[in-house]
Protein backbone atom coordinates (compact mmCIF):
# COMPACT_ATOMS: atom_id res chain seq x y z
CA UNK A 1 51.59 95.25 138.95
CA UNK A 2 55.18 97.27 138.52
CA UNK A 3 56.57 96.87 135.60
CA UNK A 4 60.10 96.98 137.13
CA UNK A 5 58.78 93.94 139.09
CA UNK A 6 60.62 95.35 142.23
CA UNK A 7 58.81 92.80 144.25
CA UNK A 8 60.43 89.91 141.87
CA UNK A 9 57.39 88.11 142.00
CA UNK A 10 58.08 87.13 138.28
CA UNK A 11 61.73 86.10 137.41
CA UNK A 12 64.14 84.29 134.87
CA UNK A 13 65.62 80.71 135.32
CA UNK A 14 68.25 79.44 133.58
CA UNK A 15 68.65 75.70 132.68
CA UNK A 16 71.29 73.50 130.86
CA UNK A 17 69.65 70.56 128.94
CA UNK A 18 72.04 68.40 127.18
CA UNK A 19 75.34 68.68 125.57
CA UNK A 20 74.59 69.96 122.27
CA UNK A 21 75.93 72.95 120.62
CA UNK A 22 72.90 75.32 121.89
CA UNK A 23 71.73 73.45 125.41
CA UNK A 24 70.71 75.95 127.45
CA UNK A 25 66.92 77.49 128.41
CA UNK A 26 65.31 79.74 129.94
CA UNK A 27 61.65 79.72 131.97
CA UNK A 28 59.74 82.85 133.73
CA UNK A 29 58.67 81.83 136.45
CA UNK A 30 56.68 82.92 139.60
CA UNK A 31 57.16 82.63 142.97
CA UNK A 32 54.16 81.56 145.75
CA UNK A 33 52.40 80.23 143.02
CA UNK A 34 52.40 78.49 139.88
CA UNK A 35 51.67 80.60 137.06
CA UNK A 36 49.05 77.75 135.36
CA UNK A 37 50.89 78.45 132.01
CA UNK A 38 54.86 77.98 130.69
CA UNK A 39 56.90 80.72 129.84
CA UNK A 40 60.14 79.85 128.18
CA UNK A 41 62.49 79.39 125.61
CA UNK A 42 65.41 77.14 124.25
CA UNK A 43 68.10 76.28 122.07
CA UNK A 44 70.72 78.88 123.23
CA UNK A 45 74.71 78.72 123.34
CA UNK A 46 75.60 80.34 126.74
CA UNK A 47 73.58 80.91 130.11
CA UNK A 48 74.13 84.51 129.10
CA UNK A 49 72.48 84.44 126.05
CA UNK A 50 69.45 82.60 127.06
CA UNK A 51 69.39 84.71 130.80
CA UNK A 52 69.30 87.91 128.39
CA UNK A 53 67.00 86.66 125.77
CA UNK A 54 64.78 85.30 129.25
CA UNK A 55 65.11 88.77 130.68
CA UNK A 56 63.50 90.36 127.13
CA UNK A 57 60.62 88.31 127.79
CA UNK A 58 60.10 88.86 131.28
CA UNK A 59 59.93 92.67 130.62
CA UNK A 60 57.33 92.02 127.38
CA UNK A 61 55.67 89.45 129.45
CA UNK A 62 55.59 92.42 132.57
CA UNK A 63 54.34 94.86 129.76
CA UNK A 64 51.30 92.52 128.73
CA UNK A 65 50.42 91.39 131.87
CA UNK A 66 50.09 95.53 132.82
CA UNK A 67 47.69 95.92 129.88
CA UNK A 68 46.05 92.94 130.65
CA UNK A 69 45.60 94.56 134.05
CA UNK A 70 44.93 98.04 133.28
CA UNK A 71 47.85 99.61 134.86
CA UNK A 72 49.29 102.80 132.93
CA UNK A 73 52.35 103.15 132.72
């Protein structure tokens, strides 16, 4: 697994629930398969804010998923 996830095999979705003051959330998701397990997070202001605080835990979730795997980097 690369941590820089050049393949994108692992990536960030946005989403817009509601109206209220902090609507927006983010999910990692995969693609090919479903990842058996939900990634995400909510109650954000903007889609930048909860695409940036999605892209922090893509690159932890990258990081674990290394260890998890063995792969030194």
């Amino acid at each position: 697994m690369n941590l820089d996830n050049r393949n994108k095999t692992y990536f960030v979705v946005v989403t817009r629930r509601g109206d209220g003051a902090n609507p927006f959330c983010w999910e990692i998701q995969r693609r090919r398969t479903a990842m058996g397990v939900k990634v995400s997070g909510a109650g954000y202001r903007s889609h930048r804010d909860a695409h940036a605080a999605g892209r922090q835990a893509l690159k932890a979730f990258l990081t674990d998923l290394a260890n998890e795997n063995g792969v030194d980097r």
